[in-house]
Protein backbone atom coordinates (compact mmCIF):
# COMPACT_ATOMS: atom_id res chain seq x y z
CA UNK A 1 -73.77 -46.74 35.31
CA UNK A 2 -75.34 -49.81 36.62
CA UNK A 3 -78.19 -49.72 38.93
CA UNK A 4 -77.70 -52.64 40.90
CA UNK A 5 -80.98 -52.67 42.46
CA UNK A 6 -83.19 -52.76 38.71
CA UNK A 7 -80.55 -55.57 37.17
CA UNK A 8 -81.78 -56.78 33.65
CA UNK A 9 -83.01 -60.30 33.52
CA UNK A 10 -79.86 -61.28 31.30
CA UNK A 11 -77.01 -58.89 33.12
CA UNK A 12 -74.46 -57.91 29.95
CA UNK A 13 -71.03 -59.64 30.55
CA UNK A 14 -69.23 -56.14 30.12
CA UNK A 15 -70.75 -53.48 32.61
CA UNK A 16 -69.54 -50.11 31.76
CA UNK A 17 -66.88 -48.42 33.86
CA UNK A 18 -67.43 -45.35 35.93
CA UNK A 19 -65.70 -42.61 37.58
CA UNK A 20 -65.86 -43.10 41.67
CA UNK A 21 -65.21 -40.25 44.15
CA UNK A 22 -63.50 -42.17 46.86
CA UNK A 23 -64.30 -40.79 50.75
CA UNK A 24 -61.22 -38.44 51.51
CA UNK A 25 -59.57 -39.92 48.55
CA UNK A 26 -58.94 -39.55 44.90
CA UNK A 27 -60.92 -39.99 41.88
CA UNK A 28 -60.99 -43.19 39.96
CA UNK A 29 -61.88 -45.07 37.06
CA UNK A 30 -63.50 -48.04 38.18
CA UNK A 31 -65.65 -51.41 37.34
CA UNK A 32 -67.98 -51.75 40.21
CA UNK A 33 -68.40 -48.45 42.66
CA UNK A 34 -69.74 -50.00 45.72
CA UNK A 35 -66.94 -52.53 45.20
CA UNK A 36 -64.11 -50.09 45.58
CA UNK A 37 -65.62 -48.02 48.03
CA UNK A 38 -65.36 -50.77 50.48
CA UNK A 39 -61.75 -51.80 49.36
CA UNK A 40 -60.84 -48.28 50.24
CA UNK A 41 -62.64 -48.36 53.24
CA UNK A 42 -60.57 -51.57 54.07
CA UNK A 43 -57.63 -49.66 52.76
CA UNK A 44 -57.63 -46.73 55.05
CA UNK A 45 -58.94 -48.61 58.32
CA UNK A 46 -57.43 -51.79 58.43
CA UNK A 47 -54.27 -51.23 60.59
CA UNK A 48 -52.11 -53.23 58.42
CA UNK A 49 -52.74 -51.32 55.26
CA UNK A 50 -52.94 -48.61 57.01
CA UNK A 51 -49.10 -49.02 58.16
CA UNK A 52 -47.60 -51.26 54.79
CA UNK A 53 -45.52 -48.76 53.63
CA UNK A 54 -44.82 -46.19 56.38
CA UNK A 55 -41.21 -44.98 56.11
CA UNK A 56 -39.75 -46.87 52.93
CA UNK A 57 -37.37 -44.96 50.90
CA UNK A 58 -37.01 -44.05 47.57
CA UNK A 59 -34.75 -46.61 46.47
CA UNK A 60 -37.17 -49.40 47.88
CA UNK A 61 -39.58 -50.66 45.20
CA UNK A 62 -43.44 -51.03 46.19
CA UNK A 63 -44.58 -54.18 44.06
CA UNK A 64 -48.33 -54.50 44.14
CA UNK A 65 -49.66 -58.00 42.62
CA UNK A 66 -53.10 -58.67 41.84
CA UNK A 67 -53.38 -54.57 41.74
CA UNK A 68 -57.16 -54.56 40.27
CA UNK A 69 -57.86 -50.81 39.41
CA UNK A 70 -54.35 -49.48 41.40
CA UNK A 71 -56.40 -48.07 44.41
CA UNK A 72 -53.27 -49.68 47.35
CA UNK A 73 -50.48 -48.75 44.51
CA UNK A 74 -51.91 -45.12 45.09
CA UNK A 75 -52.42 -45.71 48.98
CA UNK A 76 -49.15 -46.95 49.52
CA UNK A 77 -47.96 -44.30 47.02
CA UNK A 78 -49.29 -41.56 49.59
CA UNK A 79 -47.28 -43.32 52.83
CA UNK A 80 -43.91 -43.55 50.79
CA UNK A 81 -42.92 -40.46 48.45
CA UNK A 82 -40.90 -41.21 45.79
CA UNK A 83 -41.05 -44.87 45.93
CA UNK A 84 -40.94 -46.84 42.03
CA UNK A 85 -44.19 -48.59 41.72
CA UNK A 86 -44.46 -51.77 39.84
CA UNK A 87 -48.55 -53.55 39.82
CA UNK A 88 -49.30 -56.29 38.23
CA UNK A 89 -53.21 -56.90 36.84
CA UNK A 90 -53.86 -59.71 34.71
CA UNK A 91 -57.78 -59.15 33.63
CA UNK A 92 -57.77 -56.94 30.57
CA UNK A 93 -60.78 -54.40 31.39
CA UNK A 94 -59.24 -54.13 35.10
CA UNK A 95 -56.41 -53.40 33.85
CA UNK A 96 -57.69 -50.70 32.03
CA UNK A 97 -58.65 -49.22 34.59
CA UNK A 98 -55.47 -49.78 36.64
CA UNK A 99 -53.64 -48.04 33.79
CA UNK A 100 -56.08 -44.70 33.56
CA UNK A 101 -55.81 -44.28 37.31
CA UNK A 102 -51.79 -44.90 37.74
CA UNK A 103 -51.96 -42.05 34.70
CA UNK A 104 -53.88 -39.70 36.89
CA UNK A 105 -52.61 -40.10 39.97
CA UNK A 106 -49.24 -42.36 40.13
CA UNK A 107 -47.39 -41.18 37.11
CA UNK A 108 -44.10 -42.53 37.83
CA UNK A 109 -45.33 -46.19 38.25
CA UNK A 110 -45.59 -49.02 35.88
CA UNK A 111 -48.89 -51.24 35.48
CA UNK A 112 -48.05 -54.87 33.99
CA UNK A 113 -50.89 -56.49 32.43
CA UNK A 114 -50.21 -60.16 33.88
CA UNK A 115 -50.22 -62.48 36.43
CA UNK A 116 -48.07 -63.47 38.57
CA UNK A 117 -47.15 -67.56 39.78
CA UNK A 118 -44.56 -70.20 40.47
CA UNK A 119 -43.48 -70.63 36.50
CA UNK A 120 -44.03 -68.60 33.32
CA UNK A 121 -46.46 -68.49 31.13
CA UNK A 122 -49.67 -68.53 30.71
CA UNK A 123 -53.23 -69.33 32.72
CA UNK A 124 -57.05 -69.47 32.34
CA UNK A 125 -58.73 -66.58 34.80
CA UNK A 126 -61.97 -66.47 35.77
CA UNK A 127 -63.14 -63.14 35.46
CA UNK A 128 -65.85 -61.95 37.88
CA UNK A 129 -67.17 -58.71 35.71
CA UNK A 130 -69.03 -57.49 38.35
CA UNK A 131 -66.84 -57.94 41.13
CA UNK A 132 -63.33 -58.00 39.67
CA UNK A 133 -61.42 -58.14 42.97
CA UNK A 134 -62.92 -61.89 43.06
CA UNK A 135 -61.11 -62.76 39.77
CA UNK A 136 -58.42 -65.61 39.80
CA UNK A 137 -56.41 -68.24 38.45
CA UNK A 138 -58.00 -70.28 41.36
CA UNK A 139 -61.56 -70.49 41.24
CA UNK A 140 -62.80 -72.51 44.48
CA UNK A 141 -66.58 -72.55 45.17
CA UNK A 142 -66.64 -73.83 48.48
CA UNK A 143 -64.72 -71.01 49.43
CA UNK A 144 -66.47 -68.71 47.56
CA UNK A 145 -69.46 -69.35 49.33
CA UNK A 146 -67.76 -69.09 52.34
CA UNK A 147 -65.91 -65.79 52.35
CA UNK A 148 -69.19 -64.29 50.15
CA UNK A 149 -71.98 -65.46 53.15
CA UNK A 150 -69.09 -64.41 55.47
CA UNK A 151 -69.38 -60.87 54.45
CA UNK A 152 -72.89 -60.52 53.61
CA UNK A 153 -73.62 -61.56 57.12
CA UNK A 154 -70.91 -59.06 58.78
CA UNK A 155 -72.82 -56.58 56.89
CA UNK A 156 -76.34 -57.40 57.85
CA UNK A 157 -76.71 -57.38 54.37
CA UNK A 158 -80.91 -57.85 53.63
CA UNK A 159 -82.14 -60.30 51.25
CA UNK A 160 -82.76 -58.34 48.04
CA UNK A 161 -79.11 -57.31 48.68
CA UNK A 162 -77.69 -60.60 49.23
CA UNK A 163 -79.64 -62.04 45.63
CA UNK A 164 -77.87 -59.04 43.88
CA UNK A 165 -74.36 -59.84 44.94
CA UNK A 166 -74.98 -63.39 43.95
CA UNK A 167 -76.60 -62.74 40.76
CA UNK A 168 -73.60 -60.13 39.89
CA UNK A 169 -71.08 -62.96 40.88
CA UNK A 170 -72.24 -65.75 38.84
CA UNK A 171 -71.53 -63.40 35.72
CA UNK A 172 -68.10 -65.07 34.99
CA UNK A 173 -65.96 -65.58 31.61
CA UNK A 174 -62.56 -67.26 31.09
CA UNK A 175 -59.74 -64.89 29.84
CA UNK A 176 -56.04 -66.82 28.57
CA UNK A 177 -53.60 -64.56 30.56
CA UNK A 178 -49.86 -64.22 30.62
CA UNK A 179 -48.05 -65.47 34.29
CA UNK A 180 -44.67 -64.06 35.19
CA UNK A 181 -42.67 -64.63 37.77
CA UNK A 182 -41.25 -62.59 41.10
CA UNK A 183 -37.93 -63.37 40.15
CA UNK A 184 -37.96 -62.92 36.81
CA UNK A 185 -39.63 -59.23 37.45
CA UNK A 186 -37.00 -58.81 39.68
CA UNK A 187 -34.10 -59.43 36.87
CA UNK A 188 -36.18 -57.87 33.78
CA UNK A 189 -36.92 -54.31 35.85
CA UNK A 190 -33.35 -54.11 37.33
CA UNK A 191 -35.17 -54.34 41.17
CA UNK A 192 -32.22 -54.07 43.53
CA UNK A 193 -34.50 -53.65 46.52
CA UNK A 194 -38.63 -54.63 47.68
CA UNK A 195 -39.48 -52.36 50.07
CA UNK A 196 -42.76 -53.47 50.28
CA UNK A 197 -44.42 -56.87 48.16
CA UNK A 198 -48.58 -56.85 48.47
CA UNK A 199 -50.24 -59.70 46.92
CA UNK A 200 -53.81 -60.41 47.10
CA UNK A 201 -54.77 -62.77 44.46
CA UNK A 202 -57.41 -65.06 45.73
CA UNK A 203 -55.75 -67.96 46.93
CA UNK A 204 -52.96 -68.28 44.45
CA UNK A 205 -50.79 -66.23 47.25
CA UNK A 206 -48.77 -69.14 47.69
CA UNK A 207 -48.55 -69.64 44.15
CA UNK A 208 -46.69 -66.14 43.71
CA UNK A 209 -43.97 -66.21 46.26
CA UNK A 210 -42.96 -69.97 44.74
CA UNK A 211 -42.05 -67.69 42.39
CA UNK A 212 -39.27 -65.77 44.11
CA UNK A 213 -36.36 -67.33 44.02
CA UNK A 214 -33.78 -67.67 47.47
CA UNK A 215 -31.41 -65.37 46.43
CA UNK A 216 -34.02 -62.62 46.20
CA UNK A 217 -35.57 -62.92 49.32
CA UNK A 218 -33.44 -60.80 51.33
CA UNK A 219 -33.75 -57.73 49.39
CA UNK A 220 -37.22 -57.83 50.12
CA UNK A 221 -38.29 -56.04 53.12
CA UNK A 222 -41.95 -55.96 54.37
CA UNK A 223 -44.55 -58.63 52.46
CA UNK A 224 -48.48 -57.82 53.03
CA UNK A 225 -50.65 -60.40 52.12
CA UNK A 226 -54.27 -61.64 51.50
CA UNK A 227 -54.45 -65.32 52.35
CA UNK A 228 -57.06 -67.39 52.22
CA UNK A 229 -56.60 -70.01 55.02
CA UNK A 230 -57.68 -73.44 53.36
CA UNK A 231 -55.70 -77.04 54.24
CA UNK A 232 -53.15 -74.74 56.74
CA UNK A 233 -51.93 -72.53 54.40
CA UNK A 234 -52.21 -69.62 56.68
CA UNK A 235 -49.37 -71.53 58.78
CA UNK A 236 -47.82 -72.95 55.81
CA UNK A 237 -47.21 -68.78 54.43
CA UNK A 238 -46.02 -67.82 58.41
CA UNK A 239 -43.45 -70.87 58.40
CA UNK A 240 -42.25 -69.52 55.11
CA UNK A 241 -41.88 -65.89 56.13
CA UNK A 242 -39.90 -67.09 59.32
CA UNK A 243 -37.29 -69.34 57.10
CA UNK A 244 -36.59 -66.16 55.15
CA UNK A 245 -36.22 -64.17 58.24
CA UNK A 246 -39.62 -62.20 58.23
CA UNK A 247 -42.06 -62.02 61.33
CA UNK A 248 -45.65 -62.41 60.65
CA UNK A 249 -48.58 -60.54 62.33
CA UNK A 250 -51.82 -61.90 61.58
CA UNK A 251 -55.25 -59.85 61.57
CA UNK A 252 -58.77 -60.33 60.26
CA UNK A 253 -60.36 -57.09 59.05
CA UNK A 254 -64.09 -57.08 60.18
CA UNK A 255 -65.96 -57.84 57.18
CA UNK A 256 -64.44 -61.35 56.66
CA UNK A 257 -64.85 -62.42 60.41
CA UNK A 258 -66.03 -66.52 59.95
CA UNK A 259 -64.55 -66.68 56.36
CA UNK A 260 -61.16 -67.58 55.48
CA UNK A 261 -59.57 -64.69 54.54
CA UNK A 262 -56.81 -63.35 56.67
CA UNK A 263 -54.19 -60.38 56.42
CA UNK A 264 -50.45 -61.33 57.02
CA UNK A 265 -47.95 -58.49 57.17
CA UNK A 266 -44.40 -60.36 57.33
CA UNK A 267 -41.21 -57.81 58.33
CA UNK A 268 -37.59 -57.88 58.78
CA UNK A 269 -37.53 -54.47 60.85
């Protein structure tokens, strides 16, 4: 396990993985432990997760991109019984992990080691070792910065805390991934209907529904997403929702108040 507080002057590039007890949750294989115990903190209190998936049906598919180690698969899992799962994780060790803990507890869903975009094929990822859940295909420092000081502040984070987040964050590599699209998911997995579509993939959200084509949109039924408001695109993803006959809510869980990152949850019921 790593102790955060005693880092080595040269951090490793692969930290081990570790088992996390979650608060009133499961058990999970994981890359960074304070990392998901404040996405399921997020997960269980923001009202918008908290809600995603209430009352979908069996034969409405949950389709979770940019999944990291599964922990909303099994969340949404727990609000809709019986629902097929389909997450999508492009960083390999992540992935990993998103794979073990679908095995454990999410048997019946399937974990997709890609990315998801506008086109096919593939894309260089930054992968954040450390802190995973900042991975992407759309590495933006300004924003980084932003979002990062954002939350370290909301916090009251101290300083020796605040050097160890940065110093974990600048650990970076590039990993070639394979990109997929919505649509072609859609036709390869025989989807006939999206109950729910998450996507949190730091700032390539917009990137991922050009990638469902218009004759799909109507089967899909609630979309939750992570969007990182830079050069309108908050209003840009609302307009977009409304042509396709979705309704947007917009939220800001506490913890990114003065950052850009905002939660939309788009429905048609």
């Amino acid at each position: 396990m790593v102790d955060y507080w005693n880092l080595p002057a040269d951090l490793p590039s692969a930290p081990p993985t570790v088992r996390c007890a979650l608060p009133d949750g499961p058990t999970v294989q994981v890359m960074n432990e304070a990392e998901a115990q404040t996405l399921w903190t997020e997960l269980t209190e923001a009202p918008f997760y908290r809600t995603a998936a209430a009352g979908l049906g069996p034969d409405e598919a949950i389709v979770d991109v940019g999944a990291h180690v599964g922990l909303a698969a099994i969340r949404f899992a727990a609000q809709a019984p019986g629902a097929r799962v389909l997450a999508f994780e492009p960083a390999p060790k992540t992935h990993g992990c998103l794979v073990a803990n679908l095995a454990e507890h999410l048997p019946g869903a399937t974990a997709f080691n890609m990315a998801l975009g506008s086109a096919a094929g593939t894309a260089e990822l930054i992968f954040h070792p450390y802190i995973p859940s900042s991975s992407t295909l759309f590495e933006d420092e300004e924003d980084n910065v932003r979002n990062i000081e954002a939350n370290l502040d909301n916090i009251d984070a101290d300083q020796q805390t605040r050097q160890v987040v940065w110093r974990m964050f600048d650990v970076r590599e590039t990993v070639q991934v394979d990109v997929g699209t919505l649509s072609g998911i859609i036709r390869d997995q025989g989807v006939e209907r999206i109950g729910l579509l998450k996507v949190d993939v730091e700032r390539g959200e917009l990137d991922v529904l050009k990638g469902l084509d218009d004759e799909h949109w109507p089967m899909v039924r609630r979309v939750l997403l992570e969007v990182h408001d830079i050069d309108g695109r908050l209003d840009e993803i609302t307009a977009l929702m409304a042509e396709h006959g979705l309704r947007s809510e917009i939220s800001q869980f506490g913890v990114y108040t003065g950052g850009t990152v905002h939660l939309v949850l788009a429905t048609r019921d």
